[in-house]
N, C-alpha and C. Protein backbone atom coordinates (compact mmCIF):
# COMPACT_ATOMS: atom_id res chain seq x y z
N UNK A 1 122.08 113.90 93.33
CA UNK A 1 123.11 113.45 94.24
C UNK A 1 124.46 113.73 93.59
N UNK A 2 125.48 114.24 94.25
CA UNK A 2 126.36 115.12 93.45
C UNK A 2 127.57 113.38 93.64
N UNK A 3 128.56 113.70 92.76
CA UNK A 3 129.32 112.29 92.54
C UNK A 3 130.18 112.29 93.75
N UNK A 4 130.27 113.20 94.67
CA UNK A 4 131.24 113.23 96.06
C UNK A 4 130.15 111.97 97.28
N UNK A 5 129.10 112.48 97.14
CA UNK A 5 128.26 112.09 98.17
C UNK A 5 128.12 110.15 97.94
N UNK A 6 128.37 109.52 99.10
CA UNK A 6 127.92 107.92 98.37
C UNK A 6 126.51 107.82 98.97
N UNK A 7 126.25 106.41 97.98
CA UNK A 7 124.80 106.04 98.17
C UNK A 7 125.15 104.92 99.48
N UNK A 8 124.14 105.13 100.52
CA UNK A 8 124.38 104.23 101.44
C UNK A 8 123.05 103.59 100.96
N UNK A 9 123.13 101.87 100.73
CA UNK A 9 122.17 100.68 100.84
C UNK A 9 121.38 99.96 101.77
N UNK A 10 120.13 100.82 101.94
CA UNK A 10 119.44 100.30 103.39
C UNK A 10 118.23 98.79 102.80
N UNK A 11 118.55 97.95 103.37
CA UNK A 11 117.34 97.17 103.12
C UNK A 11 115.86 97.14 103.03
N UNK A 12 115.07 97.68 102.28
CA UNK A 12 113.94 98.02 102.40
C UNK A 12 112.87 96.62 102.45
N UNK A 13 112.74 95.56 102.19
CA UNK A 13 111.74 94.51 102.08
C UNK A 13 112.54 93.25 101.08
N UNK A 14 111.82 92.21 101.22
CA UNK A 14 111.82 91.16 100.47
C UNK A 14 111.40 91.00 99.16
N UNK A 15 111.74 91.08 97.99
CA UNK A 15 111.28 90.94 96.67
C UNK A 15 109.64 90.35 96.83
N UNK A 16 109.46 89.18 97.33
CA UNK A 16 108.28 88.73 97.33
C UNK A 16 107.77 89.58 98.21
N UNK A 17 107.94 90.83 98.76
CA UNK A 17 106.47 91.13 99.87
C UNK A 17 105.72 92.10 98.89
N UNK A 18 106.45 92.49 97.28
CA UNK A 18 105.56 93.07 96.84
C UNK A 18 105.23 92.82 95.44
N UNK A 19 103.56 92.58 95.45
CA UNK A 19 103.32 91.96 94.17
C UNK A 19 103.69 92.54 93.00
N UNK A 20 103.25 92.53 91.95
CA UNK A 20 103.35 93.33 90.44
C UNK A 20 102.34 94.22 90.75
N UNK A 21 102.96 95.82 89.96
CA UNK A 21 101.79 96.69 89.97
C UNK A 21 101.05 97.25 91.72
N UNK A 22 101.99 97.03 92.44
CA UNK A 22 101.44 97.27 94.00
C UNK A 22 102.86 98.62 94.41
N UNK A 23 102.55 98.80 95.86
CA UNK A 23 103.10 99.19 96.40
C UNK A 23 103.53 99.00 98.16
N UNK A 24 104.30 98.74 98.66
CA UNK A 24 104.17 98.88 100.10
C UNK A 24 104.81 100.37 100.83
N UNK A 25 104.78 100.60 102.37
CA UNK A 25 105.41 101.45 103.07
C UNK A 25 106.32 100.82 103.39
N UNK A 26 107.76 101.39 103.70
CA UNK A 26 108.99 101.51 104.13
C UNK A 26 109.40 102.59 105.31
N UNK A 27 109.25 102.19 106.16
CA UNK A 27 110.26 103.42 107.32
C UNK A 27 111.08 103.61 107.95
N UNK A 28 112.17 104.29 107.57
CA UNK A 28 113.30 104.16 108.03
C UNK A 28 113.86 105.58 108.63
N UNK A 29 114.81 105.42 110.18
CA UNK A 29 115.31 106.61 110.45
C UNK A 29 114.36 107.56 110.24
N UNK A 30 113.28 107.47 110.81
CA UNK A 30 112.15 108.77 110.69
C UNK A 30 111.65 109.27 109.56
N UNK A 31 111.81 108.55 108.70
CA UNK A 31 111.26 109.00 107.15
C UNK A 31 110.77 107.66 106.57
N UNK A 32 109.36 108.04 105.74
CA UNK A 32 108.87 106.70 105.39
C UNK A 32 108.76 106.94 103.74
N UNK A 33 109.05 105.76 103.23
CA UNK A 33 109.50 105.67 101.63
C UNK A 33 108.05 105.09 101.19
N UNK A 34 108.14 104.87 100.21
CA UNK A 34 107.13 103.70 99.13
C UNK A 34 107.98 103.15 98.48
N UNK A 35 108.09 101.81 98.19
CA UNK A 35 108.05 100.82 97.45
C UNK A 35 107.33 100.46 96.55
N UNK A 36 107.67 100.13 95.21
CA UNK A 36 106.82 99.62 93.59
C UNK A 36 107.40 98.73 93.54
N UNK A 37 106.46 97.57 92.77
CA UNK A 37 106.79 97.11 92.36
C UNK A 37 105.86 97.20 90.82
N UNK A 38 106.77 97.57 89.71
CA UNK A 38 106.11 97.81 88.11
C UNK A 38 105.51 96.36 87.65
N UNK A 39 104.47 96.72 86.53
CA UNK A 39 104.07 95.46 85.96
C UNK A 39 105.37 94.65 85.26
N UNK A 40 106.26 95.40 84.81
CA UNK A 40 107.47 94.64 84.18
C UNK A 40 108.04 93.84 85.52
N UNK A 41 107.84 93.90 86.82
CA UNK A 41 108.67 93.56 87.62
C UNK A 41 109.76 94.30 87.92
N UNK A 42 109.99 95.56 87.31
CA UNK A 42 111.13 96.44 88.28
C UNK A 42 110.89 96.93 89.38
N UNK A 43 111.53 96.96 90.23
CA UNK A 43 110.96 98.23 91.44
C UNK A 43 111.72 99.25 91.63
N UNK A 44 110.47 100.16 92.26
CA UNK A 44 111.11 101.62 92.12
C UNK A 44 111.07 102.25 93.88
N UNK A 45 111.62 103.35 94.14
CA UNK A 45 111.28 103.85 95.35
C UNK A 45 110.71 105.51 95.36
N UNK A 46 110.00 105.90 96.34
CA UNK A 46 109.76 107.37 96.56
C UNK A 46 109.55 108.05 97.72
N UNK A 47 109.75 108.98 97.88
CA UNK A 47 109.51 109.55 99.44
C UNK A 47 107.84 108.65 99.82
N UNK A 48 107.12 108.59 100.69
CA UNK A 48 106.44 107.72 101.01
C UNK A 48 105.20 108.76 101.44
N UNK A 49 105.10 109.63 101.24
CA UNK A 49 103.89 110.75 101.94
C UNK A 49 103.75 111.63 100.41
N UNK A 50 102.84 112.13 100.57
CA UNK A 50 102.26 112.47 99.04
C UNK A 50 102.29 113.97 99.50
N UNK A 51 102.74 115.17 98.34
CA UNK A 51 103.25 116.24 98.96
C UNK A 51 102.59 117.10 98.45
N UNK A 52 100.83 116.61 98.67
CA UNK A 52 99.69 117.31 98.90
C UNK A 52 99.47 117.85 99.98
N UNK A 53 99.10 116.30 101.09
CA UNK A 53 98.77 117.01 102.11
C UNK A 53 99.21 115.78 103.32
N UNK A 54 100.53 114.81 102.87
CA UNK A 54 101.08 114.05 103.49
C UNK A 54 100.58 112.69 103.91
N UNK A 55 99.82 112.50 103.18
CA UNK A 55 99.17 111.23 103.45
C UNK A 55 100.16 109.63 102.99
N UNK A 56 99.83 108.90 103.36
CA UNK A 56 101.00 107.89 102.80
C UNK A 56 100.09 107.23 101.22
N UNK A 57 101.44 107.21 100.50
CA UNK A 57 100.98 106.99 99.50
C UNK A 57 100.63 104.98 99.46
N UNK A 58 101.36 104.72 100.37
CA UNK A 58 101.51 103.21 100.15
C UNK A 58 99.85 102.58 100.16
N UNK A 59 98.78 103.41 100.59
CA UNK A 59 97.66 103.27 100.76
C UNK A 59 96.92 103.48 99.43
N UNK A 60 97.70 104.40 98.86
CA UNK A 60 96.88 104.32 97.42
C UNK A 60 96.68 102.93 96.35
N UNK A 61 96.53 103.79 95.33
CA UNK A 61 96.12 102.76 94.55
C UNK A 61 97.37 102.64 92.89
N UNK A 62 97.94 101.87 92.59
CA UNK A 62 98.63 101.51 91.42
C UNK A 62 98.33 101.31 90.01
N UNK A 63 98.09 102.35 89.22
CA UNK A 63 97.62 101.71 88.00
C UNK A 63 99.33 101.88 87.10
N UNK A 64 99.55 100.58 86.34
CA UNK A 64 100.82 101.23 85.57
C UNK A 64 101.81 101.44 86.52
N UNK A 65 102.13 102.55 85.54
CA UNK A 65 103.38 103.69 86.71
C UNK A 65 102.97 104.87 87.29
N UNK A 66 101.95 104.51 87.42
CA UNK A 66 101.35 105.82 87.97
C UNK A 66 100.65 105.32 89.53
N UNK A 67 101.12 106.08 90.70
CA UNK A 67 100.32 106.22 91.95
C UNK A 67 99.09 107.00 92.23
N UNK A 68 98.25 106.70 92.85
CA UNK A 68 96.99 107.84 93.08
C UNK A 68 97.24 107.62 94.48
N UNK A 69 96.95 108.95 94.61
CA UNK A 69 96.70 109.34 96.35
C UNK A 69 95.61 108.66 97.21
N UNK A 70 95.14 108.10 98.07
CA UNK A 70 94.45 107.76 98.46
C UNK A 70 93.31 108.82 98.99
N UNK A 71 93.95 110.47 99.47
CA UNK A 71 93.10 111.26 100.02
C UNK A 71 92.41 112.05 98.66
N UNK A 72 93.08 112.24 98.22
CA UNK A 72 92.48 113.31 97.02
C UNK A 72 92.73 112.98 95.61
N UNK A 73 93.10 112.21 95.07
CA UNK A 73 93.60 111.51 93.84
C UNK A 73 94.37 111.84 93.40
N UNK A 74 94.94 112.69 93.72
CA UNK A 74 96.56 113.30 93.17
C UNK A 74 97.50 112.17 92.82
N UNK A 75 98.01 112.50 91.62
CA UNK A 75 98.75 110.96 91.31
C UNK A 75 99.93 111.51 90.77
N UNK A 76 101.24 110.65 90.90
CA UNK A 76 102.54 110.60 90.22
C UNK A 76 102.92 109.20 89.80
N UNK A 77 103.92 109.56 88.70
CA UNK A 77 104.76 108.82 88.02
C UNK A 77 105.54 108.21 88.85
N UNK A 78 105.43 107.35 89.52
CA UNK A 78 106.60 106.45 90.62
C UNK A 78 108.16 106.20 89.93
N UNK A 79 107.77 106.27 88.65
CA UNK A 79 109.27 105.77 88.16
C UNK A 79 109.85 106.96 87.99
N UNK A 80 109.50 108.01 87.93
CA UNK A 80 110.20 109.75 87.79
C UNK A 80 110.33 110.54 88.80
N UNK A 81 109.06 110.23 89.60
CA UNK A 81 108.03 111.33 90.88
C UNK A 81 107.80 112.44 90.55
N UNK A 82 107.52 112.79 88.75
CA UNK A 82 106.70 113.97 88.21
C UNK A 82 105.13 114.00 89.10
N UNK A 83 104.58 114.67 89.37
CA UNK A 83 103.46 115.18 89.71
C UNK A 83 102.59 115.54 88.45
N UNK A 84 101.72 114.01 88.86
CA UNK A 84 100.83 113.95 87.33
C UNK A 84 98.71 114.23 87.16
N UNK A 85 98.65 115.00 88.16
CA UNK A 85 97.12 114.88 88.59
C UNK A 85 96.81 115.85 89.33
N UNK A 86 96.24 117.24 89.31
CA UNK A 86 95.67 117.88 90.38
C UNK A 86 94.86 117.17 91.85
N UNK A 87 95.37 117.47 92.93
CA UNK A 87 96.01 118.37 93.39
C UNK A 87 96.82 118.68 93.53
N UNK A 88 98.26 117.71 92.92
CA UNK A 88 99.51 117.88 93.48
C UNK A 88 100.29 118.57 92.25
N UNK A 89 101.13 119.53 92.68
CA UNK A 89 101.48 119.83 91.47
C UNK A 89 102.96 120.26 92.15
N UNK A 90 103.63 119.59 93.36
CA UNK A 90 105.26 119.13 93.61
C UNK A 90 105.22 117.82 93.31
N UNK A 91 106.63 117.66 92.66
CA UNK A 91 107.52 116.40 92.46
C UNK A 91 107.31 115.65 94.01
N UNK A 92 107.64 114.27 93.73
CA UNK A 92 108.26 113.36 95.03
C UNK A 92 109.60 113.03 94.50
N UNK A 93 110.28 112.80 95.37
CA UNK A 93 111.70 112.39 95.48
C UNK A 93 111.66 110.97 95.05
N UNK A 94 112.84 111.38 94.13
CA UNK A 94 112.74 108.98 94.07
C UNK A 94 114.24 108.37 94.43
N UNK A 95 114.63 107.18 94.93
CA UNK A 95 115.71 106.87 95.26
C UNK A 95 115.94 105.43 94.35
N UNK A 96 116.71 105.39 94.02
CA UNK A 96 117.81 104.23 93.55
C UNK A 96 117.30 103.14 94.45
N UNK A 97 116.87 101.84 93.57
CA UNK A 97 116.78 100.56 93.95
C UNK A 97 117.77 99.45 93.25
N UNK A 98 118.14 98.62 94.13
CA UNK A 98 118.51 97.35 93.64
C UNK A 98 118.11 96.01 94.04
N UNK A 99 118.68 95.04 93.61
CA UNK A 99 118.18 93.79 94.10
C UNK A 99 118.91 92.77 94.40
N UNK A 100 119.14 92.52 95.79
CA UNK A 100 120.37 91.86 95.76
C UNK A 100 119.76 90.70 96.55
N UNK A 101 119.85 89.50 95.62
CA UNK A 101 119.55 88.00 96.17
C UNK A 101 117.68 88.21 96.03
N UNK A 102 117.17 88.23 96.88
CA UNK A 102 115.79 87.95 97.37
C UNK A 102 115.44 89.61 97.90
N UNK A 103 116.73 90.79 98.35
CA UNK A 103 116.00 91.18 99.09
C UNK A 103 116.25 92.94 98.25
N UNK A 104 115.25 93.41 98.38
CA UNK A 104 115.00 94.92 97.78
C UNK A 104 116.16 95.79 98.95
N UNK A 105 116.57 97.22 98.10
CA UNK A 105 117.38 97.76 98.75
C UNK A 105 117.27 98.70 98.14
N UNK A 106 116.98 100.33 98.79
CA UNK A 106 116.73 101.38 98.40
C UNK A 106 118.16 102.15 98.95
N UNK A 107 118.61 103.02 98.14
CA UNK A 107 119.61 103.91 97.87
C UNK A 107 119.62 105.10 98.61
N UNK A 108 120.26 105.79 99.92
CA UNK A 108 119.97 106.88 100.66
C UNK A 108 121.39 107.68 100.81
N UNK A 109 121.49 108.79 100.04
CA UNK A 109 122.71 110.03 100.13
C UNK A 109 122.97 110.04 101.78
């Protein structure tokens, strides 16, 4: 994101709707995100479809920082969106989270 462009702050969920080590779906404006929440309790965000073969990742499974695909096990790093597991071998996009009060808020150029 180049330093001209601002981050607009869309509300994505409630701190409590996501446990430690989980994930939920987010959809917004025609595009659907994922939501983490890390075992440390940080949360992270990522494009929300796995860029294998588009499946939503929010269905997978969480170990760590790492996502697995639900269709084919293809897994990434949620906190980077390196592509860490055959089949996938593109990045996911990750966006800027914060936390303001109770409620999660993902970061959109």
């Amino acid at each position: 994101m180049s330093a001209t462009t601002a981050i607009r702050w869309v509300e994505a969920c409630a701190v409590e709707d996501i446990d430690a080590e989980d994930v939920i779906r987010f959809d917004h404006e025609g595009r659907t995100f994922a939501i983490y929440r890390a075992p440390d309790g940080r949360f992270h965000a990522t494009d929300g479809l796995c860029t294998h073969e588009r499946v939503h990742l929010a269905d997978g499974l969480v170990m760590g920082s790492i996502i697995e695909c639900p269709k084919h096990n293809g897994r990434f790093d949620y906190t980077t969106g390196r592509a860490k597991g055959a089949p996938v071998c593109v990045d996911l996009a990750t966006y800027p989270v914060r936390i303001d009060g109770d409620t999660v808020l993902i970061g959109l150029g």
